[in-house]
Each structure stands twice: as structure tokens, then as C-alpha cells.
Protein backbone atom coordinates (compact mmCIF):
# COMPACT_ATOMS: atom_id res chain seq x y z
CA UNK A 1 -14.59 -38.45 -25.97
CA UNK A 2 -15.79 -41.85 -25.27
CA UNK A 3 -16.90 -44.19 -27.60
CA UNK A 4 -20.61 -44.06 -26.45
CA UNK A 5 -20.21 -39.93 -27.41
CA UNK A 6 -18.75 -40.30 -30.32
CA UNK A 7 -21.91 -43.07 -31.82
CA UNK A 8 -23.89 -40.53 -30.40
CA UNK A 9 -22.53 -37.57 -32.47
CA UNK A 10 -22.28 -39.70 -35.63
CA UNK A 11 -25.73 -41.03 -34.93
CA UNK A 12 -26.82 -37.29 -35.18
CA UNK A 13 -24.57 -36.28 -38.45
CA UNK A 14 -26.28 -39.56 -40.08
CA UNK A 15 -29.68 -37.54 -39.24
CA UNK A 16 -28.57 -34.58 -41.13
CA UNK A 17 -28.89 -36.98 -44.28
CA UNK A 18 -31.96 -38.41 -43.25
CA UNK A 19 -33.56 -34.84 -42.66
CA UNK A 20 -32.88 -33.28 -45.93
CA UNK A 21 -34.09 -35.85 -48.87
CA UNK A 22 -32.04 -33.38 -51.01
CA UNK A 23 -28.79 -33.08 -49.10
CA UNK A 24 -27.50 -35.83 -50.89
CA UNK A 25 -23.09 -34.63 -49.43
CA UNK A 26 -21.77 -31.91 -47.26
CA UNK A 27 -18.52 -30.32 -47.37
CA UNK A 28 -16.60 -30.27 -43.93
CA UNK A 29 -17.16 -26.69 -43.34
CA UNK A 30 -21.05 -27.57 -43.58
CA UNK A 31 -21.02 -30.72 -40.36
CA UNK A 32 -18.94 -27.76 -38.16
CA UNK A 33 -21.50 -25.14 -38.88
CA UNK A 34 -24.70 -27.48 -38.79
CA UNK A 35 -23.20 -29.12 -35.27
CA UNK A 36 -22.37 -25.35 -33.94
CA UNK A 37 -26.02 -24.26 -34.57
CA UNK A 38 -27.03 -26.86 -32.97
CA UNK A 39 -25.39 -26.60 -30.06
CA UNK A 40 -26.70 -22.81 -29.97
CA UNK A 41 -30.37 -24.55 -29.87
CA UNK A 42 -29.67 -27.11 -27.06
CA UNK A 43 -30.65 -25.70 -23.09
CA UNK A 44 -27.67 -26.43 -21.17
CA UNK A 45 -28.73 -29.53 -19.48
CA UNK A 46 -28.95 -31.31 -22.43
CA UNK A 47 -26.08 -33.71 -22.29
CA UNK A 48 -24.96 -33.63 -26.30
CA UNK A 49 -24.19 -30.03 -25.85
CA UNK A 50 -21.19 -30.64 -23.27
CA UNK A 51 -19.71 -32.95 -26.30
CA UNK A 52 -19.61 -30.04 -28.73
CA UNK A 53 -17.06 -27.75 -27.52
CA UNK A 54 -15.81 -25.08 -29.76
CA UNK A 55 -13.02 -22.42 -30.47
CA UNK A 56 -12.31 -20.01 -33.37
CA UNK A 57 -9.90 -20.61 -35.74
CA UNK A 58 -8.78 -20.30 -39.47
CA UNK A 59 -12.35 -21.19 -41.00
CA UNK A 60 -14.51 -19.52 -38.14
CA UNK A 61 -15.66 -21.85 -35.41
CA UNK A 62 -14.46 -25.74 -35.36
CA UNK A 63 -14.82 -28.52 -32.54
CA UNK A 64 -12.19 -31.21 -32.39
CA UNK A 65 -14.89 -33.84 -31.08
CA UNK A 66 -16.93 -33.05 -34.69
CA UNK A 67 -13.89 -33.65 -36.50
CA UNK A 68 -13.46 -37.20 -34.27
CA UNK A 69 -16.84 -38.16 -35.23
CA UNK A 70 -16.08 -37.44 -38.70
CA UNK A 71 -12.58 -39.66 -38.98
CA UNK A 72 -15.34 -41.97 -37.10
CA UNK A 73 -17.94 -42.32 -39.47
CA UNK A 74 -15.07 -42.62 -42.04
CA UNK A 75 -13.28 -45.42 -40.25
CA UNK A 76 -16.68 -47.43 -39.83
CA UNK A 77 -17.70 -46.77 -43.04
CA UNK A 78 -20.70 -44.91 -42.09
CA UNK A 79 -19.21 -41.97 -44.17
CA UNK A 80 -17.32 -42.05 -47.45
CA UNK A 81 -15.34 -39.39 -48.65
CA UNK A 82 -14.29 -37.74 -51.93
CA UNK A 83 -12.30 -34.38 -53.41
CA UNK A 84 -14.67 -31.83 -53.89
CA UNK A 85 -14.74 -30.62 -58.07
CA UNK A 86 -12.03 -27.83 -58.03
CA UNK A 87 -14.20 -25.74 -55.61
CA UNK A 88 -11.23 -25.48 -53.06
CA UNK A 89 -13.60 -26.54 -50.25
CA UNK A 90 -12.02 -29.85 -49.10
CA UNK A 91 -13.52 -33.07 -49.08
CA UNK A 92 -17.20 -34.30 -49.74
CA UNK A 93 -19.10 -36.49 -47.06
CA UNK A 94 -21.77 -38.64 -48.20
CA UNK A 95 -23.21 -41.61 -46.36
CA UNK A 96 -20.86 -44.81 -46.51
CA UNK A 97 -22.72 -48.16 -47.33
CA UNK A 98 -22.56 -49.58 -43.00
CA UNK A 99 -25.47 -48.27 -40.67
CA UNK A 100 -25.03 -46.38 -37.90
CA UNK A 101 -24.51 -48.11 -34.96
CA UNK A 102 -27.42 -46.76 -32.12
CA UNK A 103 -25.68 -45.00 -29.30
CA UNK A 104 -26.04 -46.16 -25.78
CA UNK A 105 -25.41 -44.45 -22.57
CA UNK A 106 -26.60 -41.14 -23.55
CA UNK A 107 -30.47 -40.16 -22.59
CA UNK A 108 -32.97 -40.96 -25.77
CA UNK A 109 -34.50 -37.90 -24.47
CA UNK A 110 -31.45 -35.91 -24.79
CA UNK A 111 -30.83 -37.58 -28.17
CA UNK A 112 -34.99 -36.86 -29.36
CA UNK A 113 -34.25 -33.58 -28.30
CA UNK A 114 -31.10 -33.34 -30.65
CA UNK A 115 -32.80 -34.68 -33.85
CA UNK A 116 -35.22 -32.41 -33.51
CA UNK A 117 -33.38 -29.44 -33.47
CA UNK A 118 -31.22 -30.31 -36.00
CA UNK A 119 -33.58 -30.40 -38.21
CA UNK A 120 -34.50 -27.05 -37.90
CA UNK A 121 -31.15 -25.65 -37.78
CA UNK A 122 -30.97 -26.82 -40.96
CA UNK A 123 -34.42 -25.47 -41.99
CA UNK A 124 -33.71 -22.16 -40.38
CA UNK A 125 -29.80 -21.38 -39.59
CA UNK A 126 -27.62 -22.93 -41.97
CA UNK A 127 -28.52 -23.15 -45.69
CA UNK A 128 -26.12 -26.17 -46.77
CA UNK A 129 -26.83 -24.70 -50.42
CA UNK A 130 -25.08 -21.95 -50.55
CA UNK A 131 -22.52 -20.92 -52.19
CA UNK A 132 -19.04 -21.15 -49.86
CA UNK A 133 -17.91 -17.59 -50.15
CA UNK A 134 -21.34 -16.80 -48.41
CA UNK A 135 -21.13 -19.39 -46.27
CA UNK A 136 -17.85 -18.26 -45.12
CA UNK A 137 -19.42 -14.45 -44.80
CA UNK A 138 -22.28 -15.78 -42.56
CA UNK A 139 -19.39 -17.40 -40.15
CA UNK A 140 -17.34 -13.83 -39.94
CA UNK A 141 -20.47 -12.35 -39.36
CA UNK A 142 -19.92 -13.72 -35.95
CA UNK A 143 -16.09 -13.18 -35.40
CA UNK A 144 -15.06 -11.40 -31.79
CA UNK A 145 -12.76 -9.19 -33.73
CA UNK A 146 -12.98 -6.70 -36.69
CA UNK A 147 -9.47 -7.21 -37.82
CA UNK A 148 -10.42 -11.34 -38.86
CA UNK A 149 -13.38 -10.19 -40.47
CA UNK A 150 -11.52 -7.66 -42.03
CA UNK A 151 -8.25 -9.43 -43.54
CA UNK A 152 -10.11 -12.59 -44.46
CA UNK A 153 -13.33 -11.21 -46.26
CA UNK A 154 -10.91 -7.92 -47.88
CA UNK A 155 -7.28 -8.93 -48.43
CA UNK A 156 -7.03 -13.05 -48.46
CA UNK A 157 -9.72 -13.21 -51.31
CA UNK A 158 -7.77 -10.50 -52.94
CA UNK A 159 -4.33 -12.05 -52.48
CA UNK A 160 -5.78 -15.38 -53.92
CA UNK A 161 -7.10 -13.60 -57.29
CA UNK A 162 -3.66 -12.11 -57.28
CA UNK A 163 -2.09 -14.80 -57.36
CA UNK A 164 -4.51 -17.18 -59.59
CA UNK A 165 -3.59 -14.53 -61.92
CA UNK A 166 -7.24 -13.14 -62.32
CA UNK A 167 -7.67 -9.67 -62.55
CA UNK A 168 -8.11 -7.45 -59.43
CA UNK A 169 -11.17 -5.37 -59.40
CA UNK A 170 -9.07 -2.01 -58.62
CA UNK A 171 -5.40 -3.11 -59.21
CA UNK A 172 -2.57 -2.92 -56.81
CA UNK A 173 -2.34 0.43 -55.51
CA UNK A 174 -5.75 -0.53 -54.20
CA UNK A 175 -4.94 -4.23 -52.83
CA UNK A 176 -1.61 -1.88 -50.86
CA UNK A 177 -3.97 0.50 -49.84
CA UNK A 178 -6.72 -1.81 -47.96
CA UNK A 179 -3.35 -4.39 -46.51
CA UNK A 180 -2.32 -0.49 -45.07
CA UNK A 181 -6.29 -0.04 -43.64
CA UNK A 182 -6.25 -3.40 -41.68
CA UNK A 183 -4.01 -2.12 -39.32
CA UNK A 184 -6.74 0.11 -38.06
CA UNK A 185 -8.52 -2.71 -37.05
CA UNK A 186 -5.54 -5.12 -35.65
CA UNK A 187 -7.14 -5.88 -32.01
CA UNK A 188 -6.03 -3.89 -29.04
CA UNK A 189 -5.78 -6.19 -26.37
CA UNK A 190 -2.00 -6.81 -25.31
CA UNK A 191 -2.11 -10.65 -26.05
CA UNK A 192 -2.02 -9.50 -29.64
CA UNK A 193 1.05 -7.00 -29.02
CA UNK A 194 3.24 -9.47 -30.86
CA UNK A 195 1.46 -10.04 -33.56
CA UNK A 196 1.00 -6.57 -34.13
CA UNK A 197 4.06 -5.44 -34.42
CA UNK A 198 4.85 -8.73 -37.05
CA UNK A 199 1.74 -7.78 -38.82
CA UNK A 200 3.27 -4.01 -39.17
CA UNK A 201 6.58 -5.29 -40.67
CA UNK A 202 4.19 -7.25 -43.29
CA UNK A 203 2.13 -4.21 -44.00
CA UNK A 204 5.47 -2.59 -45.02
CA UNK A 205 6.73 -5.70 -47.19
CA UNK A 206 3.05 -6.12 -48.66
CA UNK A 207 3.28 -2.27 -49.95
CA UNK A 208 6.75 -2.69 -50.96
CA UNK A 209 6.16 -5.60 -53.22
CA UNK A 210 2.98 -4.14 -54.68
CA UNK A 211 4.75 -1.04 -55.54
CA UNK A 212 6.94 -3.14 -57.69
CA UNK A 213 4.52 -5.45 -59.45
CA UNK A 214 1.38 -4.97 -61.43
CA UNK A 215 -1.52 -6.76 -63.27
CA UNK A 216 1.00 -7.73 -66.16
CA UNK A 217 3.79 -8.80 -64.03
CA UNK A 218 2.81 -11.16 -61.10
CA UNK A 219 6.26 -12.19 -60.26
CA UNK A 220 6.31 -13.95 -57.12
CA UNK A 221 2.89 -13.99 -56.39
CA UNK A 222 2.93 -17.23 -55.33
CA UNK A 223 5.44 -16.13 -52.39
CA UNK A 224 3.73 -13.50 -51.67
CA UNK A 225 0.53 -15.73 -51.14
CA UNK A 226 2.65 -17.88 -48.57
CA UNK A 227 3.56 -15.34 -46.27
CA UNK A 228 0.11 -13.91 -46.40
CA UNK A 229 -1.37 -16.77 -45.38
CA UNK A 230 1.01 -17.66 -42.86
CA UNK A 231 0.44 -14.15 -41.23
CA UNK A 232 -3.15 -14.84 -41.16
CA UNK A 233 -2.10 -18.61 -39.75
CA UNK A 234 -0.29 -16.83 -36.72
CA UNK A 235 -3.32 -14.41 -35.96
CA UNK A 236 -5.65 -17.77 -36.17
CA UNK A 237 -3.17 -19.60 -33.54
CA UNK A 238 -3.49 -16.33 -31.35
CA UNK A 239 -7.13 -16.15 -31.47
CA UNK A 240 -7.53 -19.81 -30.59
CA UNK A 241 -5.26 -19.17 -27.43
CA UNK A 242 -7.79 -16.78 -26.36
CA UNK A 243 -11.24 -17.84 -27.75
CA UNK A 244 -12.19 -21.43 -26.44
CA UNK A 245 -14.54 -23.53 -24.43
CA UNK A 246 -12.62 -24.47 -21.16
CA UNK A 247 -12.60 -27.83 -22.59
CA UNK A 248 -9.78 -27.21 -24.98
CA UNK A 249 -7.68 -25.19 -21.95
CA UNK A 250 -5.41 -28.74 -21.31
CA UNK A 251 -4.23 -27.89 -24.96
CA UNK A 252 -3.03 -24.27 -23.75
CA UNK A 253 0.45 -25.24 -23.91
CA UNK A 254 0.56 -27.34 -27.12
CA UNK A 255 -0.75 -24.24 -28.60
CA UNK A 256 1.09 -21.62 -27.06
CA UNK A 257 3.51 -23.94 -28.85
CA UNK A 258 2.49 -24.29 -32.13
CA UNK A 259 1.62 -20.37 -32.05
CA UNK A 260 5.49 -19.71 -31.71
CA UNK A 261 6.57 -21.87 -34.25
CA UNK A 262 4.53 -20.18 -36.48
CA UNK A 263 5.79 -16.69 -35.37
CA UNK A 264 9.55 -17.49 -36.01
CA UNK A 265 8.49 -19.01 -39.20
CA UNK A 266 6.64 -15.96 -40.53
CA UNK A 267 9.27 -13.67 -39.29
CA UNK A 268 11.92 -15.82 -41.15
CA UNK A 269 9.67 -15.90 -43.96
CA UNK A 270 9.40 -11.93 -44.14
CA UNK A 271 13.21 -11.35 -44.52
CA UNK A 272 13.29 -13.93 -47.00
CA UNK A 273 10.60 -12.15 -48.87
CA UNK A 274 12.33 -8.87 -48.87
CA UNK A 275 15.49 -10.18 -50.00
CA UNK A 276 13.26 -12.05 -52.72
CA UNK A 277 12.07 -8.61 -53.53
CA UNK A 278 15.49 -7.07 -53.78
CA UNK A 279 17.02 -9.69 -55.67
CA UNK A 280 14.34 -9.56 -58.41
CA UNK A 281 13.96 -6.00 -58.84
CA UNK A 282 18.05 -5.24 -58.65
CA UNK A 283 17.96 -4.05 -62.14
CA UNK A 284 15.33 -1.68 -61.58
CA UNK A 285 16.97 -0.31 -58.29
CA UNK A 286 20.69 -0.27 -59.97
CA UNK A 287 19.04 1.69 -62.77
CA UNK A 288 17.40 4.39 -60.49
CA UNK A 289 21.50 5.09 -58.66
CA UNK A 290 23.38 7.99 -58.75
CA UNK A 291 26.36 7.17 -61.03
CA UNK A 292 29.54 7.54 -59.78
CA UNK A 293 31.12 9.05 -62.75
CA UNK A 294 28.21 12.17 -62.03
CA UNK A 295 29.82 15.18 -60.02
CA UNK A 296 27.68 14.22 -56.78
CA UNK A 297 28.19 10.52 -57.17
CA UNK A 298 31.94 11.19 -56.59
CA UNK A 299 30.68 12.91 -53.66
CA UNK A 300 29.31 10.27 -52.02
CA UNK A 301 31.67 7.51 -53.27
CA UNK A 302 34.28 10.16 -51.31
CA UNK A 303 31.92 10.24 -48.15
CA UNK A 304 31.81 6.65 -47.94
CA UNK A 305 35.44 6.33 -48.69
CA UNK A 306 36.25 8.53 -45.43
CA UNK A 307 33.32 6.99 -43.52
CA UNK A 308 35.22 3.86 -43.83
CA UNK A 309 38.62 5.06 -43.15
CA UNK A 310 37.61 6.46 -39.78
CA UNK A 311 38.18 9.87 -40.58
């Protein structure tokens, strides 16, 4: 993106502020959303609409350019940033104390045009006062695939409660039973096959674990957090690879990349799991084994004796 662009798209963002006399911040998720809707109102030939490219990805749909405009306005000090208040929704943008700097080389028209519907995008699409759990059911609304929708909306949320040690609203026999139900929705196309299969092995961890656990003993729910997330991670780095503007397709490779990093690291991370599993519940399992002073525990020790022997 050229400089020129990139005053033009932070020219814009600064309009969001100027629009609203009560959007005094936004969150990060809110300047994605607000710049895809108004991409979605912009007729093709309008030039700002080729510099807001999109793909899907852990938090819906995100543009790299809106996310250079933002580190823009930051680095000029036309945006300041601070933590959001224990909401878990990033940082908080509010206008910085330097002016926007007017863009040049891109049609007034085009930029009139722009204002204009941004305004009403945020009159009419995208309610910046919402709370973010709706916010974030609005963007899966959208997704191409059930599955996302799904896993993020049904499980993650759970998972997160889980772990935050609040209670679940039908314990864990539930939380096992919907993790078991999202493989009815994993996608069918065969870029997925791989994921698939991982995502099976998890299913069968996931239901292990839970079977061991319940709301008064949480052990290792932070773990089990980790590898749920990074499963969800992986099926976000597959999803990108297939739904993106051709802008992004030079970053194909770095991707593809990225995607199989990912993949060795949650399949690492699921054996690690299970052996975290075993290890912590080895009482319980030594407890429930035949003893091999009982009549068919000297059985077996014999069985294993001559199994070993080569007999």
C-alpha cells in the first residue's frame, strides 16, 4: 500500500470519530468490521474499495491494509491506544492529539463517496455499541462454513468458562457431547482432509479428559484450553488458505507455511496432552486393574509372560 492509500484509509477511520459525536474509542474488532461494511457499500469502480482486501480468519473477516492504517495512525499520532478494562477485547483506539494529514492522489470524489457511506454503515450495519459476544455472533453469521460457526459460538466459549473456572451451564458430559457433534459439521471439501482427521484425534482426547474431570476438579484446564485453541488456530490458517481476495494470493506460500507449523505443533501438543492425562489420573487407572494376586490376574500376568518369551 502506498503512502497516498494508507492517508487515505486513515483519513476515513478519523471520519468514523467525526461521524458519531458519541463514539468517543473503538476496539480493533470494531475499525475491521466498520471498514468491511464499507467496502460492501462501495460500486466497484470506486478506487478505496481495491485498498480493502479481505480474508477470513480467527475473528471473522480482517484486511492487512486496515491493520497498516491502524499501526499508521498510531505511529503519527493520529491514534492513541490503550488496554481495554478486562473485557478481553484488545486494545482501545481513540483519536491521538496530531490531525490527519489530507490524502492526495486518490479522487475527492471517490473519497466524498467513502465518507458518506461510512456514515451509514455505521448508522445501519454495524452497531459499535454492542456488546462483543454479539458482535462476534453478527460476524459468524456470515462464515462460509458451519463447522467455524459451530466450534467458535458452541465449544470455545464453553472451553473458556471451563477453564475461568465458572460454572458450565450443563456440565461436562454436555461440553463432551457438543466437542463429539462438531464433527458433523467439519467441512467436506478435501483441502480440509487433514485437519479432519487431527480434529478427530482431538474429539477423542477432548472426551477422554472430560470423562475424567468435573465442575469440582478442573485439573488441567488450562492445557486443555491451549490445545483447543490451537486446533481452532489450525482450522483458521486453513480457511485463510482458501478464503481470500486475490490480493493476499503472493502470501500463499508464507501461509501454507505457517499452516504446517501449526499442524505439527497441535499434533505434538495432543500426545502431550494424553500423556498429561495419563500421568494425572494414574491413581485412578492403577486402582480400576485387575490384581495380580486375583485368580485371573495370574492369568494374564502368565499370558504376557509367554507373549514375551515367544512361545
Amino acid at each position: 500500500m502506498t503512502p497516498e492509500e494508507r492517508d487515505t484509509l486513515l483519513e476515513l477511520l478519523s471520519h468514523v470519530f467525526e461521524s458519531d459525536d458519541e463514539i468517543d474509542g473503538l476496539v480493533y474488532l470494531d475499525i475491521q468490521k466498520i471498514f468491511y461494511h464499507l467496502r460492501e457499500r462501495l460500486d466497484d469502480e470506486n478506487t478505496i474499495k481495491e485498498l480493502l482486501p479481505y480474508y477470513w480468519y480467527i475473528d471473522g473477516v480482517v484486511s492487512d491494509t486496515v491493520q497498516e492504517t491502524v499501526n499508521h495512525g498510531l505511529d503519527t499520532g493520529v491514534l492513541q491506544s490503550k488496554p481495554t478494562a478486562g473485557t478481553g477485547t484488545g486494545e482501545w483506539y481513540e483519536p491521538g492529539q496530531e490531525g490527519v494529514t489530507p490524502a492526495e492522489g486518490i479522487g475527492e470524489d471517490d473519497i466524498a463517496t467513502a465518507k458518506r457511506e461510512i456514515k451509514l454503515a455505521i448508522e445501519e450495519d454495524y452497531d459499535v455499541f454492542r456488546s462483543h459476544e454479539d458482535k462476534i455472533q453478527d460476524v459468524y453469521g456470515e462464515a462460509p462454513y458451519d463447522f467455524q460457526r459451530y466450534f467458535k459460538l458452541n465449544i470455545l466459549f464453553a472451553i473458556e468458562q471451563f477453564s475461568n473456572d465458572r460454572p458450565l451451564y450443563l456440565g461436562t458430559d454436555n461440553l463432551a457431547s457438543e466437542i463429539s457433534t462438531a464433527e458433523a459439521y467439519l467441512p467436506l471439501d478435501t483441502e480440509f482432509d487433514e485437519f479432519n482427521t487431527l480434529f478427530s484425534r482431538y474429539v477423542n482426547t477432548a472426551k477422554r479428559y472430560l470423562s475424567a474431570v468435573g465442575e469440582q476438579n478442573r485439573i488441567l484446564a488450562d492445557r486443555f484450553k491451549q490445545l483447543s485453541d490451537g486446533v481452532w488456530r489450525l482450522y483458521c490458517q486453513q480457511l485463510r488458505l482458501l478464503e481470500h481476495d486475490s490480493y493476499y494470493d503472493s502470501k500463499r506460500e508464507e501461509w501454507e507455511d505457517e499452516y504446517q507449523r501449526t499442524r505439527q505443533f497441535v499434533a505434538n501438543d495432543l500426545v502431550e496432552f494424553r500423556q498429561a492425562i495419563d500421568d494425572e489420573f494414574d491413581e485412578a487407572n492403577e486402582s480400576n486393574r485387575v490384581s495380580e494376586d486375583s485368580s485371573w490376574g495370574k492369568i494374564a500376568a502368565k499370558y504376557l509372560d509367554n507373549q514375551s518369551s515367544g512361545e
